[in-house]
Each structure stands twice: as C-alpha cells, then as structure tokens.
PDB file of N, CA and C in Angstrom:
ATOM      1  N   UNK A   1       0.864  -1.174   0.000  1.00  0.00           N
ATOM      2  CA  UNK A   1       0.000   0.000   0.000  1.00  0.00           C
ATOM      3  C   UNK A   1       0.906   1.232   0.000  1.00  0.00           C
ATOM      4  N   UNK A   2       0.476   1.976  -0.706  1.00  0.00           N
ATOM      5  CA  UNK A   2       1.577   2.811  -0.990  1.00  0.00           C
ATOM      6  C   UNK A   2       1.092   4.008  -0.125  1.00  0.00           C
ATOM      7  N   UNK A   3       1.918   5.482   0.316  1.00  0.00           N
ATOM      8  CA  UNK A   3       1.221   6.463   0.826  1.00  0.00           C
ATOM      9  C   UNK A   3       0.191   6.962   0.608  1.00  0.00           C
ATOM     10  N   UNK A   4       0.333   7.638  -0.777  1.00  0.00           N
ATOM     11  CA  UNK A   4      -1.094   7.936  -1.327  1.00  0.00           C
ATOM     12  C   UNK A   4      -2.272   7.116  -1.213  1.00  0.00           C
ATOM     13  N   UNK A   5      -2.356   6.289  -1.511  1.00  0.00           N
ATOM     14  CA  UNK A   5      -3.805   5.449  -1.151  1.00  0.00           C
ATOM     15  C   UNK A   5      -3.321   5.344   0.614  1.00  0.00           C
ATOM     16  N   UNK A   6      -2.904   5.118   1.405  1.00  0.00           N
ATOM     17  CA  UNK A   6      -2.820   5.624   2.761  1.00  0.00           C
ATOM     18  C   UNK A   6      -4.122   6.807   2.733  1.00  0.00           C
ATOM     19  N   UNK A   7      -3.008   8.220   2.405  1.00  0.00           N
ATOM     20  CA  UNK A   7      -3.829   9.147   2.557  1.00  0.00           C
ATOM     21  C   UNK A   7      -5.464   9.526   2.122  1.00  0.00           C
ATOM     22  N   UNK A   8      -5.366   8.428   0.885  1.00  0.00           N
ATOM     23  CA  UNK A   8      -7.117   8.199   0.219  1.00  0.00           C
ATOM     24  C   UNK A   8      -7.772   7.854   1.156  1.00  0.00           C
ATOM     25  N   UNK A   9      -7.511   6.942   1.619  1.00  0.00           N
ATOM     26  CA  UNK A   9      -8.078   5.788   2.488  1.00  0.00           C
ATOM     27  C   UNK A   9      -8.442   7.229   3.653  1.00  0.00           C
ATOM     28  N   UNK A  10      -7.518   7.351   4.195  1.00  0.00           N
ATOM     29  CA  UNK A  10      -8.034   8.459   5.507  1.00  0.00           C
ATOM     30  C   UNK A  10      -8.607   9.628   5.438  1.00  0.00           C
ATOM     31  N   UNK A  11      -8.160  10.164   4.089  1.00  0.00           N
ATOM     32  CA  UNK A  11      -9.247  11.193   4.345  1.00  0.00           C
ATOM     33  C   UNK A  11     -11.059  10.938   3.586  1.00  0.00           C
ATOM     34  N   UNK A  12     -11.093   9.603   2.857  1.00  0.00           N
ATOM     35  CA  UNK A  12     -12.563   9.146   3.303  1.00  0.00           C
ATOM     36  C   UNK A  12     -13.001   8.502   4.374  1.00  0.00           C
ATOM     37  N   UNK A  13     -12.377   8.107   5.113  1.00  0.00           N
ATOM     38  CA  UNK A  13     -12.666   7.686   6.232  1.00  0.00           C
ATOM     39  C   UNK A  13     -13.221   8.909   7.386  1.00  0.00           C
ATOM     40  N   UNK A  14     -12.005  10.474   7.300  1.00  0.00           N
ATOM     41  CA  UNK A  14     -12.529  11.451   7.832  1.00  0.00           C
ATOM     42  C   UNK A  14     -13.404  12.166   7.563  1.00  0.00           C
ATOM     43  N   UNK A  15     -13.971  11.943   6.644  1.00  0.00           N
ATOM     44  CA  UNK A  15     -15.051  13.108   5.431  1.00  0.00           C
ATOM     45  C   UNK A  15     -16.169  11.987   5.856  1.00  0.00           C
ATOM     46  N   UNK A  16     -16.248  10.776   5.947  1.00  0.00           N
ATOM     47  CA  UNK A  16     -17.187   9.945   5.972  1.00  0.00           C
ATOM     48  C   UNK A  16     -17.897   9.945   7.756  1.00  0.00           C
ATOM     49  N   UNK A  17     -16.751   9.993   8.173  1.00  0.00           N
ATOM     50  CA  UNK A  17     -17.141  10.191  10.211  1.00  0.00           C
ATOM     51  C   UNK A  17     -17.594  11.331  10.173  1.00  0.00           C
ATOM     52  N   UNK A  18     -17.267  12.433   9.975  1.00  0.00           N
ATOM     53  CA  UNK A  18     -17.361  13.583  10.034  1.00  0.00           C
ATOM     54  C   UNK A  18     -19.318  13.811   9.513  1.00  0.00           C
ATOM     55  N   UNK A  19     -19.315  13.508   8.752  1.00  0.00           N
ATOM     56  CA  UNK A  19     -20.675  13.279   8.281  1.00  0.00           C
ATOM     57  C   UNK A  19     -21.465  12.492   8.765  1.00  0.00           C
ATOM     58  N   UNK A  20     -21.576  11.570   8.904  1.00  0.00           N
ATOM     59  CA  UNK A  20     -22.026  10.600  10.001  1.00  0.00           C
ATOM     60  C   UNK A  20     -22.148  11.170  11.276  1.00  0.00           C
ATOM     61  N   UNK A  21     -21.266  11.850  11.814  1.00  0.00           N
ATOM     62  CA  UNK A  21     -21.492  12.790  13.513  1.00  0.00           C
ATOM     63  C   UNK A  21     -22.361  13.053  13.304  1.00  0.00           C
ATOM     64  N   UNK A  22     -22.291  13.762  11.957  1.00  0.00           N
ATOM     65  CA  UNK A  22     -23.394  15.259  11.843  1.00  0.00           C
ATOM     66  C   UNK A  22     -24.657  14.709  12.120  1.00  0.00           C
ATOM     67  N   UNK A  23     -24.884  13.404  10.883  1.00  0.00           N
ATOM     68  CA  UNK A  23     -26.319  13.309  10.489  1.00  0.00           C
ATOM     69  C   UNK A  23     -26.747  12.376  11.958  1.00  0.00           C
ATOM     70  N   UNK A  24     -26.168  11.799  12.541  1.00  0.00           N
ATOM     71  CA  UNK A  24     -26.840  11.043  13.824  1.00  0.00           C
ATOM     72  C   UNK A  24     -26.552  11.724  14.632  1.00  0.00           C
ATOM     73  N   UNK A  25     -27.911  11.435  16.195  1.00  0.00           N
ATOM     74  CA  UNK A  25     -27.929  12.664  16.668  1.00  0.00           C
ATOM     75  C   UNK A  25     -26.693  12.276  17.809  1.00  0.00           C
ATOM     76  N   UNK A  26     -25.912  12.929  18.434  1.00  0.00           N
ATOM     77  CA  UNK A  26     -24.909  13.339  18.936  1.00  0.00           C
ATOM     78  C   UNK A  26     -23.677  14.521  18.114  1.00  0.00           C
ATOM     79  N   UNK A  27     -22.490  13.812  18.248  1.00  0.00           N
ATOM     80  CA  UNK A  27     -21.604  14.540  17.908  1.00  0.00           C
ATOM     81  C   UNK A  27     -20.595  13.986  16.939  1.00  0.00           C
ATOM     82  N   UNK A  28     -19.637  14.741  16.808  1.00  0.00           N
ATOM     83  CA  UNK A  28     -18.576  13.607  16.519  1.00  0.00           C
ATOM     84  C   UNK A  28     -17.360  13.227  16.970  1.00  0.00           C
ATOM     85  N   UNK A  29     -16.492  12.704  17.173  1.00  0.00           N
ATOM     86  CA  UNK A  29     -15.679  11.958  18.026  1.00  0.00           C
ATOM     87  C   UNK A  29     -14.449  12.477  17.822  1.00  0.00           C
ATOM     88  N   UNK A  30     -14.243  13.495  16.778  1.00  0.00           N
ATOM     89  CA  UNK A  30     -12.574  14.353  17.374  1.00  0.00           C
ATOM     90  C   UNK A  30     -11.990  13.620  15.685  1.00  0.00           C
ATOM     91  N   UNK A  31     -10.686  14.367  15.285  1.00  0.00           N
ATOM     92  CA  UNK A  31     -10.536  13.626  14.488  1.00  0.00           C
ATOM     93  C   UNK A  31     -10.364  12.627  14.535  1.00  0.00           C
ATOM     94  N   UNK A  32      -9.014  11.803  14.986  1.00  0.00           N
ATOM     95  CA  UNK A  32      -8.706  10.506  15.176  1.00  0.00           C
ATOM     96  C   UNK A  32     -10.551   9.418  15.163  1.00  0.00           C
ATOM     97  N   UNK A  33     -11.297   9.692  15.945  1.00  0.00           N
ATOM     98  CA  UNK A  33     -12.565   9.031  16.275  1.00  0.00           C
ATOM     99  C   UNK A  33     -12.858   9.027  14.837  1.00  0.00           C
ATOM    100  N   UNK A  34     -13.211  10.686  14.275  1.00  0.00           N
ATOM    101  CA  UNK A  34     -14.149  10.715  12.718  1.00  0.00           C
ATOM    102  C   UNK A  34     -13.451   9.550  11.938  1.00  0.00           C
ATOM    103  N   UNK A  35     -12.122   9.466  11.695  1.00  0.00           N
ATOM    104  CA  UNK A  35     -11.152   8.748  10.744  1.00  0.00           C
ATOM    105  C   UNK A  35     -11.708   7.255  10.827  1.00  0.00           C
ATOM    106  N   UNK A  36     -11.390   6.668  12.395  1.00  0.00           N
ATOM    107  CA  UNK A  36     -11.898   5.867  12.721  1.00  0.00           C
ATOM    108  C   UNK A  36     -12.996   4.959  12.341  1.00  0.00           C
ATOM    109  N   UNK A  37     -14.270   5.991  12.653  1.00  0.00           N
ATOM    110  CA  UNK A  37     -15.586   5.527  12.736  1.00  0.00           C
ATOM    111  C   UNK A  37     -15.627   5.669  10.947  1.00  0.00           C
ATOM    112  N   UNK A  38     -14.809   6.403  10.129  1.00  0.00           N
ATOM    113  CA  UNK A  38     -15.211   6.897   8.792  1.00  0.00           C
ATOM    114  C   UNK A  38     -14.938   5.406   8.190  1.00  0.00           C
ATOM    115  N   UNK A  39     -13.718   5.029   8.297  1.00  0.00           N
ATOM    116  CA  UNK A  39     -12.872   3.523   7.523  1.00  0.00           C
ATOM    117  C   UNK A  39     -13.862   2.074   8.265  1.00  0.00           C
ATOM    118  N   UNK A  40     -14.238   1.805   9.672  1.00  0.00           N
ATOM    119  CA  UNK A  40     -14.983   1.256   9.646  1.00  0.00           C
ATOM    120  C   UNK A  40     -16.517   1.309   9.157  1.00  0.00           C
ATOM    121  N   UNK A  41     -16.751   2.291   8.405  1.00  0.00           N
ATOM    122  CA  UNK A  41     -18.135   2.536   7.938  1.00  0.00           C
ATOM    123  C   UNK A  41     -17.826   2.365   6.350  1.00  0.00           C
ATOM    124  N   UNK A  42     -16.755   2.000   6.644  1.00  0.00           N
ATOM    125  CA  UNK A  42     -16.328   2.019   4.503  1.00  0.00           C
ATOM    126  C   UNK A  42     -16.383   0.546   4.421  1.00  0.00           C
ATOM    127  N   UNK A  43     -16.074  -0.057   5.346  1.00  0.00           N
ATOM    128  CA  UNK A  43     -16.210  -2.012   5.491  1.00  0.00           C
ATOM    129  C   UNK A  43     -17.733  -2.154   5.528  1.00  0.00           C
ATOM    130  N   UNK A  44     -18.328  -1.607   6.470  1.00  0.00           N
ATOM    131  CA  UNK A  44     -19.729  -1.655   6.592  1.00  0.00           C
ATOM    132  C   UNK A  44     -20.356  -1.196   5.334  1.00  0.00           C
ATOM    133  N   UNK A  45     -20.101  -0.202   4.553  1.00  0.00           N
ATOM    134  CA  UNK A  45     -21.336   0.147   3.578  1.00  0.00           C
ATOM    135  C   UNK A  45     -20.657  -0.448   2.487  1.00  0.00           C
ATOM    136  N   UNK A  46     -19.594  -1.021   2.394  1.00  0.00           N
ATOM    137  CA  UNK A  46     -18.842  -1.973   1.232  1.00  0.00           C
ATOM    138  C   UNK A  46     -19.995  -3.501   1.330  1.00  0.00           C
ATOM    139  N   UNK A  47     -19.963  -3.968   2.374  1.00  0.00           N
ATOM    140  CA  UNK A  47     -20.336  -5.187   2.599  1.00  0.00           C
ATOM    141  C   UNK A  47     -22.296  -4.790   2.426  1.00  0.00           C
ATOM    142  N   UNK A  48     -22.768  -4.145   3.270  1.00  0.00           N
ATOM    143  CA  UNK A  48     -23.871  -3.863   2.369  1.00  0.00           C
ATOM    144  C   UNK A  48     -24.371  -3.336   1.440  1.00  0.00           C
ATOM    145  N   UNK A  49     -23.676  -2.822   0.635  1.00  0.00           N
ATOM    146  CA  UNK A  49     -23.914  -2.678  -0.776  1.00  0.00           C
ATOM    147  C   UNK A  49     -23.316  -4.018  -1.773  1.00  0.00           C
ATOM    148  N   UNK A  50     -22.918  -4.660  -1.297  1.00  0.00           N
ATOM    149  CA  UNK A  50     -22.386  -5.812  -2.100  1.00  0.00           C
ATOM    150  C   UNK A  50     -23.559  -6.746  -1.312  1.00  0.00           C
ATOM    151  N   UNK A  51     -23.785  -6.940  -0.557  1.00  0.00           N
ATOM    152  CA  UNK A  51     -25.372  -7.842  -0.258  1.00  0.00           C
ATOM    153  C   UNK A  51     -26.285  -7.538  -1.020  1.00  0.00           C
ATOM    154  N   UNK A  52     -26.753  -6.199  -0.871  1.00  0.00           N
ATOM    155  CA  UNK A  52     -27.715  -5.670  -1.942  1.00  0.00           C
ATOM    156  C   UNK A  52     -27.654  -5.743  -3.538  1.00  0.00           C
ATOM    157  N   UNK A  53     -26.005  -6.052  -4.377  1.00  0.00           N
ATOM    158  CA  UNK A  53     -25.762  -5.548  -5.508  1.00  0.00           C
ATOM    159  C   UNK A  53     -25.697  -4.541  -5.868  1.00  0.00           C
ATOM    160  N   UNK A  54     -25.426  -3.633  -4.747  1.00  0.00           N
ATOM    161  CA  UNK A  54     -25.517  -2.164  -5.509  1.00  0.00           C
ATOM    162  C   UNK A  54     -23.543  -1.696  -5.600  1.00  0.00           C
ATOM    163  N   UNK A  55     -23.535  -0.694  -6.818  1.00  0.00           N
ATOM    164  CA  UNK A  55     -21.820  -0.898  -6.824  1.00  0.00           C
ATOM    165  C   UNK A  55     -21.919   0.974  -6.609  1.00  0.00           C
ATOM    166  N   UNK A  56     -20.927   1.956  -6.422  1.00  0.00           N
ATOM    167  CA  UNK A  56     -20.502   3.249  -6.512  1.00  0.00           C
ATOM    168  C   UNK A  56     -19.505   3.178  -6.812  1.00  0.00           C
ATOM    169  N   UNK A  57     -19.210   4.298  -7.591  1.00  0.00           N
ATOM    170  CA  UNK A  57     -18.279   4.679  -8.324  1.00  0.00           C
ATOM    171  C   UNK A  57     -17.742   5.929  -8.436  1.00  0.00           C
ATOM    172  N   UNK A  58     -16.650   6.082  -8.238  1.00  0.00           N
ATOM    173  CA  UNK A  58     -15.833   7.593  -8.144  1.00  0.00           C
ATOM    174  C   UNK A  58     -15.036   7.502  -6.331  1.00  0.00           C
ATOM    175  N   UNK A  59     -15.355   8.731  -6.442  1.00  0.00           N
ATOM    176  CA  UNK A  59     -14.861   9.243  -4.928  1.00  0.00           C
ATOM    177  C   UNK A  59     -15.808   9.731  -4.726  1.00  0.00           C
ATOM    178  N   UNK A  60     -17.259  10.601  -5.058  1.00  0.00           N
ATOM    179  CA  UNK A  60     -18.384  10.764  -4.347  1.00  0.00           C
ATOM    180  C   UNK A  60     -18.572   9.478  -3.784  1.00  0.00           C
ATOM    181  N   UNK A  61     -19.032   8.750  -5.204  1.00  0.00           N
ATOM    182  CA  UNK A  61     -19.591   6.989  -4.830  1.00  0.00           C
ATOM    183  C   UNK A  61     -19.063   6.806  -3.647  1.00  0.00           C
ATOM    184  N   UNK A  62     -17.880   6.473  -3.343  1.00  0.00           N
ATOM    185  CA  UNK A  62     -16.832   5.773  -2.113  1.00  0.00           C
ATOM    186  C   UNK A  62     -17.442   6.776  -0.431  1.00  0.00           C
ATOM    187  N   UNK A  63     -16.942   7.956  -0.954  1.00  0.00           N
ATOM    188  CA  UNK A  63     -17.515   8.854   0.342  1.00  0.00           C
ATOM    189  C   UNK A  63     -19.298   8.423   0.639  1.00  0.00           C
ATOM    190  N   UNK A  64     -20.440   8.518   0.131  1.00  0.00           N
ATOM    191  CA  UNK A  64     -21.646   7.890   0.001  1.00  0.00           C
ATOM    192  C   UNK A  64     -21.578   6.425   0.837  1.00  0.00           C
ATOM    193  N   UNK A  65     -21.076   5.831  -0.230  1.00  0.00           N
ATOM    194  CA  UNK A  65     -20.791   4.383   0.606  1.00  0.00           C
ATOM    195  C   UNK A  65     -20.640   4.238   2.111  1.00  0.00           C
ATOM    196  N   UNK A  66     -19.331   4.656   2.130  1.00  0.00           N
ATOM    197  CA  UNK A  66     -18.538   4.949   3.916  1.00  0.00           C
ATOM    198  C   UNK A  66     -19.577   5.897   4.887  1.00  0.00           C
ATOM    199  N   UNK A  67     -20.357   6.757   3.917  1.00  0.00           N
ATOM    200  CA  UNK A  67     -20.942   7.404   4.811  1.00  0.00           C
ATOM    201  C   UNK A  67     -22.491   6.637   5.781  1.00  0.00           C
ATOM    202  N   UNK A  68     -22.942   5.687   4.979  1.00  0.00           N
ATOM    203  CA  UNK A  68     -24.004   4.959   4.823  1.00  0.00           C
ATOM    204  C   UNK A  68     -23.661   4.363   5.707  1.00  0.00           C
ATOM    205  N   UNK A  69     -22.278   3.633   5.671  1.00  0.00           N
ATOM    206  CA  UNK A  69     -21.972   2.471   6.518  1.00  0.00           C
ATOM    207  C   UNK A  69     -21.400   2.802   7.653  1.00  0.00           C
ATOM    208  N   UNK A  70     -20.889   3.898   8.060  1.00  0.00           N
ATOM    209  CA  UNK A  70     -20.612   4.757   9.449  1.00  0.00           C
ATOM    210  C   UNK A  70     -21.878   5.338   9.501  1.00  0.00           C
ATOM    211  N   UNK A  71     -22.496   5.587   9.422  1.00  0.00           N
ATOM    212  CA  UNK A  71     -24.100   5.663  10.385  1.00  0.00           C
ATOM    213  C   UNK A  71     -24.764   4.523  10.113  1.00  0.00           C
ATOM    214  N   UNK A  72     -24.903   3.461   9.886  1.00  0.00           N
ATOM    215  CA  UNK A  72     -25.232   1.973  10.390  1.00  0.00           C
ATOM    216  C   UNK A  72     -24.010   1.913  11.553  1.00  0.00           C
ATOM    217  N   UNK A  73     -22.996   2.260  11.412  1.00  0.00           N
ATOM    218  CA  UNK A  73     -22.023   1.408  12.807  1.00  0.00           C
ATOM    219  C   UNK A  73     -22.253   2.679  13.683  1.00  0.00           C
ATOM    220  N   UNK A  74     -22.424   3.607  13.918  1.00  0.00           N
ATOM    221  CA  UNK A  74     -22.836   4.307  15.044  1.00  0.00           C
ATOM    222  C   UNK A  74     -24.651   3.713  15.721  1.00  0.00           C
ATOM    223  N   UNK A  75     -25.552   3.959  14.097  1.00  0.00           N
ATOM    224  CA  UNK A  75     -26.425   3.369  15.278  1.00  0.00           C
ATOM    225  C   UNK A  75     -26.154   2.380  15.959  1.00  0.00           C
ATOM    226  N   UNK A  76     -25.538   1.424  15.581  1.00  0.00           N
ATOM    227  CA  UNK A  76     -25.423   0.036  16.391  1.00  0.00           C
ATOM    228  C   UNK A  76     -25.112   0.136  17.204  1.00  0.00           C
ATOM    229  N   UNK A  77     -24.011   0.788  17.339  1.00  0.00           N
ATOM    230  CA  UNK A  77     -23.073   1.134  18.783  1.00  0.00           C
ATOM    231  C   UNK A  77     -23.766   2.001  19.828  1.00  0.00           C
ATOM    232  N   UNK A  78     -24.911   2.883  19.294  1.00  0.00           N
ATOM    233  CA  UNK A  78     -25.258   3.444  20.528  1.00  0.00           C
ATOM    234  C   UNK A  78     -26.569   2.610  20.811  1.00  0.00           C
ATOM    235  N   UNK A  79     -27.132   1.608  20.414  1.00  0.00           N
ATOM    236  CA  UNK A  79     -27.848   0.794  20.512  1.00  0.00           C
ATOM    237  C   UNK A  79     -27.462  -0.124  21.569  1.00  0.00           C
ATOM    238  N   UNK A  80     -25.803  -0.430  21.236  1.00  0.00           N
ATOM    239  CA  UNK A  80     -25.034  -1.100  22.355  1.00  0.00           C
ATOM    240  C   UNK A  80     -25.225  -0.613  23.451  1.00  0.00           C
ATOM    241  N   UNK A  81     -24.265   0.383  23.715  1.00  0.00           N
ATOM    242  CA  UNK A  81     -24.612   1.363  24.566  1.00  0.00           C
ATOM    243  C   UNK A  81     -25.718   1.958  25.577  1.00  0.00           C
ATOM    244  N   UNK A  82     -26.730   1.461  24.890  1.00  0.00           N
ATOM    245  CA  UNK A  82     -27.887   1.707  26.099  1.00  0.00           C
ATOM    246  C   UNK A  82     -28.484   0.449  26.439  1.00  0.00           C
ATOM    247  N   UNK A  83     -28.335  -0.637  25.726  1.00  0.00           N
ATOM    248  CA  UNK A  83     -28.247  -1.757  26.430  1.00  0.00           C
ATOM    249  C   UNK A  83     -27.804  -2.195  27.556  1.00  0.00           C
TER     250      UNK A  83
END
C-alpha cells in the first residue's frame, strides 16, 4: 500500500465520520474518532452494498458508501450502549 492510497483511504474515512457525527444525533468523536468511525463505515457500507448488488463509483460513490456504513455502525453502537 503505498502512501497515497494511505492518505485516500483516511481522508474518506474522515469526510465519511465527520458526516455521520453530523447526520446522527450526537456529535462527533474528534478527528482521530471521525477517521476511525469513517474507515470502519467504509467495510460496513462496502459489505452492504455488495449484499444488496448495488456498486458506486468515483470518490463521491466511495464517500456515500462509507458514509451509509458509518451511520449503520454508530447506530449500532449506541444501541449497544444503552443496552
């Protein structure tokens, strides 16, 4: 993996948390957290959009994706959470 896709990788991951704070209700988690919650929401909306058959394309597509799938892993987690 080379740097550049490094840096791809993280800053959809931060653009993707970051958005996700927004749209669920709380906050968001600082950078390190946004980055975080952004790249595990890129596994998550990868894997359900490939259940569904649905594909995106570009770097909107990708940001969309991650964003979908970091607010599925926040709700869950605060679902956890009050459990």
């Amino acid at each position: 993996m080379s740097i550049e896709s490094l840096g791809f990788i993280l800053l959809i991951g931060l653009v993707a948390g970051f958005l996700a704070g927004k749209l669920v209700k709380g906050g968001g988690f600082g950078l390190i957290g946004d980055i975080v919650v952004g790249i595990i929401g890129a596994f998550v909306g990868s894997f359900v959009f490939g259940v569904l058959g649905l594909s995106a394309y570009g770097i909107l597509g990708q940001i969309i994706v991650a964003t979908i799938g970091a607010i599925i892993f926040l709700v869950i987690l605060r679902v956890l959470k009050r459990a």
